[in-house]
Protein backbone atom coordinates (compact mmCIF):
# COMPACT_ATOMS: atom_id res chain seq x y z
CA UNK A 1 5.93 -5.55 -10.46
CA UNK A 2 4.31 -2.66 -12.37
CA UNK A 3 1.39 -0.19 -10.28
CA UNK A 4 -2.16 -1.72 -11.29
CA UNK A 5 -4.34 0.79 -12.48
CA UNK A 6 -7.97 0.88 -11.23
CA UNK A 7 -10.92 2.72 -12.38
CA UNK A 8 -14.79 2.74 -11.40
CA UNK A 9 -18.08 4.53 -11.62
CA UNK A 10 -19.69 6.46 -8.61
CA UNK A 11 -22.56 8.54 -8.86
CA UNK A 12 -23.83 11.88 -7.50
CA UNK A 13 -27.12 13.69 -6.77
CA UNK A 14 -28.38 16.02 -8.98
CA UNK A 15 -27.31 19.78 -7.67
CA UNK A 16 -24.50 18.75 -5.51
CA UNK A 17 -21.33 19.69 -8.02
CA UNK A 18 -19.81 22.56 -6.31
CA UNK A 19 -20.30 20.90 -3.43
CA UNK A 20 -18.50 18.02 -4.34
CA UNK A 21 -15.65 19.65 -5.92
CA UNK A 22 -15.32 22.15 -3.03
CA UNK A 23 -14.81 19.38 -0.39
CA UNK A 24 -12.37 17.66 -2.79
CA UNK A 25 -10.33 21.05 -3.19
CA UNK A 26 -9.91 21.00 0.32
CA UNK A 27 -9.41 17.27 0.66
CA UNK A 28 -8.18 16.37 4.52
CA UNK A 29 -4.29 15.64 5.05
CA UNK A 30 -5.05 12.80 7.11
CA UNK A 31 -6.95 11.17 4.39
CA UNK A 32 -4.15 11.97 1.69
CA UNK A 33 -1.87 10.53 3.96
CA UNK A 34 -4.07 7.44 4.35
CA UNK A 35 -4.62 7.12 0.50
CA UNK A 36 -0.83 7.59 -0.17
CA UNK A 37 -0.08 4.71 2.37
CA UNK A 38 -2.26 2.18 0.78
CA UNK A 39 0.08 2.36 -1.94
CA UNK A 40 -2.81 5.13 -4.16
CA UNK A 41 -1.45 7.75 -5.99
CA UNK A 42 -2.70 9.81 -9.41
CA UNK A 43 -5.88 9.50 -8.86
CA UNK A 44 -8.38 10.99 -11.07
CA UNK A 45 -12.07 11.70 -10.62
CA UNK A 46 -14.04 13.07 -13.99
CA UNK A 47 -17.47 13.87 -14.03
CA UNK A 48 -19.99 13.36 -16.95
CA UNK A 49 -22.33 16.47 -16.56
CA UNK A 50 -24.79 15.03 -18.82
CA UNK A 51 -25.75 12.47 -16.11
CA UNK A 52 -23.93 13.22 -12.92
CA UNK A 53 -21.55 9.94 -13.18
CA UNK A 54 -18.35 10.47 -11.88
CA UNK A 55 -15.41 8.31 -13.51
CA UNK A 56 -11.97 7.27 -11.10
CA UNK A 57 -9.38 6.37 -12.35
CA UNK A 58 -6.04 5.69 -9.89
CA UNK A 59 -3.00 4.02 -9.63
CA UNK A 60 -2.13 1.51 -6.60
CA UNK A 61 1.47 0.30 -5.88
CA UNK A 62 1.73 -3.72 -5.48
CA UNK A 63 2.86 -4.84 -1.98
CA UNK A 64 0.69 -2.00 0.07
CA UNK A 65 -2.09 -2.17 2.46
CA UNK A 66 -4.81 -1.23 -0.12
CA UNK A 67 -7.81 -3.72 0.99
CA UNK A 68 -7.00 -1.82 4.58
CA UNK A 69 -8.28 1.11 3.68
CA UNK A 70 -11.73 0.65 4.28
CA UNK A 71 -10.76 -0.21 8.53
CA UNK A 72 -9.18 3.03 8.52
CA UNK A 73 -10.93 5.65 10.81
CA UNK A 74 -9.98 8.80 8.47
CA UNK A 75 -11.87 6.97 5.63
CA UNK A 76 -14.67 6.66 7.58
CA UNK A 77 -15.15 9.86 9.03
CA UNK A 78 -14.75 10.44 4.44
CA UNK A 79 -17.30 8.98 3.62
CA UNK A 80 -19.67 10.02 6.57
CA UNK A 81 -19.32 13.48 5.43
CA UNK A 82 -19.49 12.79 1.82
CA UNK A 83 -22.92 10.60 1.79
CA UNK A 84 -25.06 13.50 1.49
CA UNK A 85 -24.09 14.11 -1.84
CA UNK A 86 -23.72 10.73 -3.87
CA UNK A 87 -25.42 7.30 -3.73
CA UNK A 88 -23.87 5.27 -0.91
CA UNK A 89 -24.24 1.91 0.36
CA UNK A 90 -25.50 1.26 3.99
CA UNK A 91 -22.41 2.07 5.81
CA UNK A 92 -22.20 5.03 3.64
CA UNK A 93 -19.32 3.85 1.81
CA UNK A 94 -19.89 5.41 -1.87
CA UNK A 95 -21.42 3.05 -4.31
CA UNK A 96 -19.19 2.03 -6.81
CA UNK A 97 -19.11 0.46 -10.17
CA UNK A 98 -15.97 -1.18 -11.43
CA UNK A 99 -15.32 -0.39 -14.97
CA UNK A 100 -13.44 -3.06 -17.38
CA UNK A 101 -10.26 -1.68 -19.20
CA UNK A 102 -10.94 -2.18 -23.38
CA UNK A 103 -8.24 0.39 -24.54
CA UNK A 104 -4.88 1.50 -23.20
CA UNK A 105 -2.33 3.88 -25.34
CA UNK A 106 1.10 3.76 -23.97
């Protein structure tokens, strides 16, 4: 079984860029280590300047605990201390908007 290949739509608040990017830069080892044992790996986030949408795109393994993630303490404590800077939903898990594959190039 191939790795499925995910992508969605998140969005920031206006002047929070460096911000964002500097607390990815220095992203925790405890939450790479999380991500990597849920089976995630090249994962991608792009942002559109124009209106402050950021675009992931990542790769999951088949056969890991990816719908786990979310119970996991590290990820938590993530998005805690990222909810000042993007729209979240109540328990400040980012909001997210799942985007539908039309194109892939091989």
């Amino acid at each position: 079984m191939s790795d499925e290949t995910l992508a969605f739509k998140m969005q920031l608040k206006p002047g929070v860029v460096p911000e964002y990017q500097r607390r990815h830069d220095e992203l925790w080892p405890d939450l790479a280590e999380a991500l990597r044992e849920a089976g995630i790996h090249d994962y991608w986030i792009f942002l559109d300047e124009a209106t402050l949408s950021l675009f992931a795109v990542l790769k999951r393994k088949p056969g890991f605990p990816f719908d786990e993630l979310p119970l996991q303490p590290v990820m938590r404590r993530w998005w805690d201390y990222m909810a000042d800077l993007m729209e979240v939903e109540p328990d400040n898990r980012p909001r997210q908007w799942p985007l539908k594959p039309l194109f892939h190039f091989n």
